[in-house]
C-alpha atoms as a PDB file:
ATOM      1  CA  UNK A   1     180.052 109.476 124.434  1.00  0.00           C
ATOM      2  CA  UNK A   2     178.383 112.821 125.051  1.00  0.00           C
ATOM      3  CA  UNK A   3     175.655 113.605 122.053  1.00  0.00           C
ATOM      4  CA  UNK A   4     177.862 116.678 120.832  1.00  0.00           C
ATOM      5  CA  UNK A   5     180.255 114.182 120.056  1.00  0.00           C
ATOM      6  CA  UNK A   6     178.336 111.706 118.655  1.00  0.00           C
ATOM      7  CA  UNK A   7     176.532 114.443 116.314  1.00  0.00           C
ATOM      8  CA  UNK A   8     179.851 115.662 115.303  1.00  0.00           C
ATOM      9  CA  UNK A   9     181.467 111.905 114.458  1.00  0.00           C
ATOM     10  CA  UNK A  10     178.387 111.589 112.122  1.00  0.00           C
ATOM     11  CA  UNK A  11     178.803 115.187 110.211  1.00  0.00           C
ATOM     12  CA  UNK A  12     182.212 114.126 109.566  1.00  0.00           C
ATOM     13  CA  UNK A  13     180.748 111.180 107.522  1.00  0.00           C
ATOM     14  CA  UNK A  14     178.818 113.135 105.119  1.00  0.00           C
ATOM     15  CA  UNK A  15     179.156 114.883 101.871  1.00  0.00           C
ATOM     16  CA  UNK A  16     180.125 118.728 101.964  1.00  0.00           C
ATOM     17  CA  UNK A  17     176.160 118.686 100.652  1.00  0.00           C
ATOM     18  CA  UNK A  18     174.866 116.809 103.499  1.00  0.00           C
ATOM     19  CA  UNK A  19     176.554 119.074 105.549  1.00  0.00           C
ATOM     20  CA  UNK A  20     175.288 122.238 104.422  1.00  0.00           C
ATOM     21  CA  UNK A  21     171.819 120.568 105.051  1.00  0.00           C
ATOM     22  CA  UNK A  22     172.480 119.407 108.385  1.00  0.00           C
ATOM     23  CA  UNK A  23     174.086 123.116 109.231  1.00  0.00           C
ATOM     24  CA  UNK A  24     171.121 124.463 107.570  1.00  0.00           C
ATOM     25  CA  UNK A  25     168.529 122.159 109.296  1.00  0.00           C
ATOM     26  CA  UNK A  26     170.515 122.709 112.761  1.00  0.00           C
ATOM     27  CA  UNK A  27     170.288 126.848 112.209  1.00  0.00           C
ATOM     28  CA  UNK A  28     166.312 126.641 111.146  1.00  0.00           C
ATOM     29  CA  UNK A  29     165.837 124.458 114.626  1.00  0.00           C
ATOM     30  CA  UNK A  30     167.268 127.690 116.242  1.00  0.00           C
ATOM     31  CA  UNK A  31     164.371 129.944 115.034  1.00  0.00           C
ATOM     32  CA  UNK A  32     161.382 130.853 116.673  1.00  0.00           C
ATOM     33  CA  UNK A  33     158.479 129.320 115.352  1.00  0.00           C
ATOM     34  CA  UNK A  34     156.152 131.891 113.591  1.00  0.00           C
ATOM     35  CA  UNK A  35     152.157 131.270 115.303  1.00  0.00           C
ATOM     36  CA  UNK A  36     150.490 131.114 111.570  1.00  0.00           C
ATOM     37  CA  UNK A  37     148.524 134.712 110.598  1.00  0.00           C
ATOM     38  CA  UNK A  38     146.042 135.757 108.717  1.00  0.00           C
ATOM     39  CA  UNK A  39     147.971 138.857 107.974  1.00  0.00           C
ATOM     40  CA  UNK A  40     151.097 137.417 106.837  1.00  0.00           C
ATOM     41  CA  UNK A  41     149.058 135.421 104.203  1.00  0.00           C
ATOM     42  CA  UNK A  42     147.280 138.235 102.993  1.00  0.00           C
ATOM     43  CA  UNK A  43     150.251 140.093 102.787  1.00  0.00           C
ATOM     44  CA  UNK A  44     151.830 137.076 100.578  1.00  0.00           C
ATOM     45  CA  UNK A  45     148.976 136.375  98.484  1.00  0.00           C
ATOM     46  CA  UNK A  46     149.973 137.139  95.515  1.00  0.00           C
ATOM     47  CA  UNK A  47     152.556 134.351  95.760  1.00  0.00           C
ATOM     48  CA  UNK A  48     149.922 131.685  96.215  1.00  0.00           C
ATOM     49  CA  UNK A  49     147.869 130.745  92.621  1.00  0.00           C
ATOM     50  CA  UNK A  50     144.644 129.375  93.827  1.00  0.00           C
ATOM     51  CA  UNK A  51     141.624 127.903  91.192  1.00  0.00           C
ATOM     52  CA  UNK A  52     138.475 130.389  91.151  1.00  0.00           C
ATOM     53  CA  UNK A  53     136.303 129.992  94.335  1.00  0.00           C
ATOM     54  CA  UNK A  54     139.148 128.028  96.562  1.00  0.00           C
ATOM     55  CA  UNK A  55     139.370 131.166  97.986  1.00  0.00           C
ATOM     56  CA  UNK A  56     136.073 131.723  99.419  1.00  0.00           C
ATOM     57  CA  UNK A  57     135.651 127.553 100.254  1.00  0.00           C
ATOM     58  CA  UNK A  58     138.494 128.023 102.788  1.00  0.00           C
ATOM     59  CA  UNK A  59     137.129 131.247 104.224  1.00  0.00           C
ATOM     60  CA  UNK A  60     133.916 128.971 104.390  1.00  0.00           C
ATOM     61  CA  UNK A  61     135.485 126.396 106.230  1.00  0.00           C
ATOM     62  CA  UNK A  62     137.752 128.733 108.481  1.00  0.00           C
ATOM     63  CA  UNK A  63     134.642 130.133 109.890  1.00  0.00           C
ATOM     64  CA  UNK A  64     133.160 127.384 110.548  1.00  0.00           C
ATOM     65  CA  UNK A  65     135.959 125.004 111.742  1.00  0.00           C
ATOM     66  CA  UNK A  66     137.880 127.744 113.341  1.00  0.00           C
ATOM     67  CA  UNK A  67     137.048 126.606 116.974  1.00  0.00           C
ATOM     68  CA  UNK A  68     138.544 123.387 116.834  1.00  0.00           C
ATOM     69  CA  UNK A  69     141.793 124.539 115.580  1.00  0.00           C
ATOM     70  CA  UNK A  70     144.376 123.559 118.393  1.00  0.00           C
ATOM     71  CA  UNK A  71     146.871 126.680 118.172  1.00  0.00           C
ATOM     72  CA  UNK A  72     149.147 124.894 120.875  1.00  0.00           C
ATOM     73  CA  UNK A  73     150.072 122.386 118.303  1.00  0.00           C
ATOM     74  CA  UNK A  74     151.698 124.528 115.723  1.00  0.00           C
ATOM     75  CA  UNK A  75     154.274 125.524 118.313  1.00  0.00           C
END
């Protein structure tokens, strides 16, 4: 059985709700992945609610852990 099929004979055996999931799961696998940016989280700060001073302890530790950040594994 080719995995097509095999993916399709499952789908049929879940809820019109499960299905929307899997369709939406399947279409979000399709998308590029977005390499993470300090501009885009600037940009959407104002959606993020952070205690007084969390702020400037990750700035702290982004300067001084940024060399060991691994970029490769966000792709």
């Amino acid at each position: 059985m080719q995995l097509l099929d095999e993916i399709l004979q499952t789908a049929e055996k879940l809820t019109d709700e499960q299905q929307r999931d899997l369709l939406n799961y399947a279409r979000a696998l399709t998308q590029p992945l977005i390499k993470p940016s300090g501009d885009l989280l600037i940009e959407h700060q104002k959606d993020f609610h952070f205690e007084p001073g969390e702020l400037d302890l990750m700035l702290r530790v982004i300067e001084e852990d940024c060399e060991r950040i691994d970029w490769d594994a966000w792709k």
